[in-house]
N, C-alpha and C. Protein backbone atom coordinates (compact mmCIF):
# COMPACT_ATOMS: atom_id res chain seq x y z
N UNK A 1 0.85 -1.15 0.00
CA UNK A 1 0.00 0.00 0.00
C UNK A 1 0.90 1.22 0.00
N UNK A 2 0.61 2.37 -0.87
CA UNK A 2 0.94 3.65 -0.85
C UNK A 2 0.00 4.84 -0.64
N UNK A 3 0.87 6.04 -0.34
CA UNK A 3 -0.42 7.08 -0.62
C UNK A 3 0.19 8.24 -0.60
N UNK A 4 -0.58 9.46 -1.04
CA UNK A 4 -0.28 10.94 -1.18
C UNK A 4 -0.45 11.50 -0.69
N UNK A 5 0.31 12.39 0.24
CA UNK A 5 0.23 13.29 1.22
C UNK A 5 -0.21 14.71 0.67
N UNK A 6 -0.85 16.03 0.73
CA UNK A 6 -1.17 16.66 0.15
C UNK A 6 -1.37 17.84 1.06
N UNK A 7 -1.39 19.25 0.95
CA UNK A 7 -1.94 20.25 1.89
C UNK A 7 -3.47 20.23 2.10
N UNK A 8 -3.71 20.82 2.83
CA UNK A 8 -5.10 21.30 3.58
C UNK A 8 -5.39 21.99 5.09
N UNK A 9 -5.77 23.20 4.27
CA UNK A 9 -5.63 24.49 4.99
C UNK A 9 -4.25 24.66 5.61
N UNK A 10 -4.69 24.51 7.71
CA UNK A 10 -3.01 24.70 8.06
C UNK A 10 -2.57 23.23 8.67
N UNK A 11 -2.37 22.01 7.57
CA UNK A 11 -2.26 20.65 8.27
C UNK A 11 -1.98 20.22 6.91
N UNK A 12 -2.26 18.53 6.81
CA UNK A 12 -1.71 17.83 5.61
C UNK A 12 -3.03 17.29 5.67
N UNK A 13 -3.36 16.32 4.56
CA UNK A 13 -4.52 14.99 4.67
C UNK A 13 -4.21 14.02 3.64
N UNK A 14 -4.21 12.92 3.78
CA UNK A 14 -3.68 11.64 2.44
C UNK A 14 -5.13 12.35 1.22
N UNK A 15 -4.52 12.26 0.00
CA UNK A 15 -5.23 12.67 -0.89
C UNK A 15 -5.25 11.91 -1.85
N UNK A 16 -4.56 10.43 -1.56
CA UNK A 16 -5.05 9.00 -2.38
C UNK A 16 -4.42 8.00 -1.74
N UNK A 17 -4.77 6.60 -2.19
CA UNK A 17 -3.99 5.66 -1.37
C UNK A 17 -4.24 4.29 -2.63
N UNK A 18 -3.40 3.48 -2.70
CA UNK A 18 -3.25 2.45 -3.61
C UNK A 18 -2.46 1.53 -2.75
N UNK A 19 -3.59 0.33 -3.33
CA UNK A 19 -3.36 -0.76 -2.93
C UNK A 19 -3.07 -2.01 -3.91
N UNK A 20 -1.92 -2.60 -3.82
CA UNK A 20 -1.68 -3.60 -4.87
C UNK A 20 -1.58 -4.96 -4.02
N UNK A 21 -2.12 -6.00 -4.12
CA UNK A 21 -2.05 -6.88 -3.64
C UNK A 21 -0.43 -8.01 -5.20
N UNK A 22 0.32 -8.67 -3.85
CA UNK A 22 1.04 -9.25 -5.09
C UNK A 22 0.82 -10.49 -4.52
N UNK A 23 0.07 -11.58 -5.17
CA UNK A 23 -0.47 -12.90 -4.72
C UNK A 23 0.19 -13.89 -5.82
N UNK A 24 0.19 -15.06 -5.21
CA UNK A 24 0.42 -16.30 -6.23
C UNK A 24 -0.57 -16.93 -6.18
N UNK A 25 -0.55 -17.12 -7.33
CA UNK A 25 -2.57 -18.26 -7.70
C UNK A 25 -2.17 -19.21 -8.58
N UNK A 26 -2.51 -20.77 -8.38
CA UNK A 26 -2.63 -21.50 -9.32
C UNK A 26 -3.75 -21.25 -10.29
N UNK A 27 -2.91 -21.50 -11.58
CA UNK A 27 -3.72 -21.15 -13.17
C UNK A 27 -5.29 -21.55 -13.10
N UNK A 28 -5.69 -22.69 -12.15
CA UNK A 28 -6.45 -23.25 -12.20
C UNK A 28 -7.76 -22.47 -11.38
N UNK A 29 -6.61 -21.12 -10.80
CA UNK A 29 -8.03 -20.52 -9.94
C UNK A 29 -7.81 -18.62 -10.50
N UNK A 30 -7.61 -18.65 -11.64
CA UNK A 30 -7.35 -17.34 -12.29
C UNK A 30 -8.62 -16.96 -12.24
N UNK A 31 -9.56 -17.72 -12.49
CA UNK A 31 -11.10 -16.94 -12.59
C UNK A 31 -11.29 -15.73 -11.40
N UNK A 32 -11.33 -17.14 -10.44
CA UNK A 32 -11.41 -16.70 -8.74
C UNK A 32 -11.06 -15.25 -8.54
N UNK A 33 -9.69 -15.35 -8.75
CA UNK A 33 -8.59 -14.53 -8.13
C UNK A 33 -9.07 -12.77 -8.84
N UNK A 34 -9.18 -13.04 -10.27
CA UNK A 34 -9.74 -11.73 -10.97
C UNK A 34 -10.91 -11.37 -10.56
N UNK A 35 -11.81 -12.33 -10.09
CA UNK A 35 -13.29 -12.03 -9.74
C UNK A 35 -13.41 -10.93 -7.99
N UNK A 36 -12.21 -12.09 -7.48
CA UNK A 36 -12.42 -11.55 -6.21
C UNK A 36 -11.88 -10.14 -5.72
N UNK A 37 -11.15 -9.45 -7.21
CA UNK A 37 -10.48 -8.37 -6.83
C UNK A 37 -11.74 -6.98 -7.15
N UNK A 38 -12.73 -8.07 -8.25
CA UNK A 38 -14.14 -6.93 -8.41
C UNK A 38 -14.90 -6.65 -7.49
N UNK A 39 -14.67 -7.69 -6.40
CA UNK A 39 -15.68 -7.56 -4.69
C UNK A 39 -15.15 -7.03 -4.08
N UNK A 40 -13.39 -6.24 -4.17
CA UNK A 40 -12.55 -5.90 -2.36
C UNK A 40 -13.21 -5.12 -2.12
N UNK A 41 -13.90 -3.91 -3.33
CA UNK A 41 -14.44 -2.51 -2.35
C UNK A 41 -15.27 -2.44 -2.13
N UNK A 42 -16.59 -3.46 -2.38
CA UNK A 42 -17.64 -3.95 -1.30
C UNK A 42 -17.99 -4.48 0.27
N UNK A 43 -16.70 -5.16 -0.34
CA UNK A 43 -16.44 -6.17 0.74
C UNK A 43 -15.09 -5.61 2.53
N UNK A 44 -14.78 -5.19 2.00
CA UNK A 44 -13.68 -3.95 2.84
C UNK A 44 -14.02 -3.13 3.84
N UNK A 45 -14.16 -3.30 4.71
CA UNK A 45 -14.49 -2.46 6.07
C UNK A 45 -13.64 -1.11 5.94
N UNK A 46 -12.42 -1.37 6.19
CA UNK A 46 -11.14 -0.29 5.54
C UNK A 46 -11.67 0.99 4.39
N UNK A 47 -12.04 0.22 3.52
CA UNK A 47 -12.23 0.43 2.21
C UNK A 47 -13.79 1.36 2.50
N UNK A 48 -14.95 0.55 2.87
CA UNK A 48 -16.48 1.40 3.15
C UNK A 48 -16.15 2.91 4.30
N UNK A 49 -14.70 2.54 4.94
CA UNK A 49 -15.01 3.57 5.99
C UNK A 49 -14.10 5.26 5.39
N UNK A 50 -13.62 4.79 4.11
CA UNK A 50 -12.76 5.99 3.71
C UNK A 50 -13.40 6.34 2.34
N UNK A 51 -14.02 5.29 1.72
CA UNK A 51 -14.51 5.58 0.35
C UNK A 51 -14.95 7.15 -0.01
N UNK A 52 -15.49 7.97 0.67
CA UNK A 52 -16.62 8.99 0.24
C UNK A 52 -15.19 10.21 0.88
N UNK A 53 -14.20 10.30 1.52
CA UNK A 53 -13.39 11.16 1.85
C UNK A 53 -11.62 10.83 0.97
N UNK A 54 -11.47 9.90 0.68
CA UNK A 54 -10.39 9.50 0.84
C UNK A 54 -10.10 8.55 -0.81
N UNK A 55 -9.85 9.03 -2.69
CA UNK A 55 -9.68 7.94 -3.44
C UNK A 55 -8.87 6.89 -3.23
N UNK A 56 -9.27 5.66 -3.59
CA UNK A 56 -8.43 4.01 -3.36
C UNK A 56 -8.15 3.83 -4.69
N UNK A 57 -7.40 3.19 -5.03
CA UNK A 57 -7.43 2.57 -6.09
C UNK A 57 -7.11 0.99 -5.57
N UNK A 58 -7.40 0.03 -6.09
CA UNK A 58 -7.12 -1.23 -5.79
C UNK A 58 -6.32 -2.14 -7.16
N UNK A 59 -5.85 -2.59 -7.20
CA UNK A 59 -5.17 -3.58 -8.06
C UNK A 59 -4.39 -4.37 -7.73
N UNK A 60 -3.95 -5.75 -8.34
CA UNK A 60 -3.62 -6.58 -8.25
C UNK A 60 -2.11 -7.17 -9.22
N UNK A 61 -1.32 -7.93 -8.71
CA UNK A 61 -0.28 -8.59 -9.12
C UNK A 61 -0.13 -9.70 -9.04
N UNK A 62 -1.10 -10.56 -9.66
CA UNK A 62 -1.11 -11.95 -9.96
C UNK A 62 0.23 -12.60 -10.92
N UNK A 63 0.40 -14.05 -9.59
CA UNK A 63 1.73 -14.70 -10.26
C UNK A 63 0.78 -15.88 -10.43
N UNK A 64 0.42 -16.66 -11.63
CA UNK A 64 -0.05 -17.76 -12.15
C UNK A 64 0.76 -18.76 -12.19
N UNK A 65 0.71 -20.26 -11.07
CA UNK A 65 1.84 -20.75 -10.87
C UNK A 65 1.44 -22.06 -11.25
């Protein structure tokens, strides 16, 4: 995970944050693995509690083994 620090007013506030997951998946569960990266920002507690203040980006680094 990364993110951007940015001004606001007389303080700072993160003004994005990216998340790359780097996973190994057998070939046999590539479906899975792409599917389950379309549910994280539903599914994300993290994710529901910053969504509306804070952009995410999410992506993935699948190793097909």
């Amino acid at each position: 995970m990364e993110g951007d620090i940015g001004p606001a007013d007389k303080t700072i506030k993160i003004t994005e944050i990216r998340v790359t997951y780097h996973v190994r998946v057998p070939e046999d569960k590539k479906a899975e693995a792409e599917r389950s990266l379309e549910f994280h920002s539903s599914r994300c507690p993290a994710y529901q509690s910053i969504k509306d203040s804070i952009p995410v980006k999410i992506d993935a680094d699948f190793e097909w083994v």
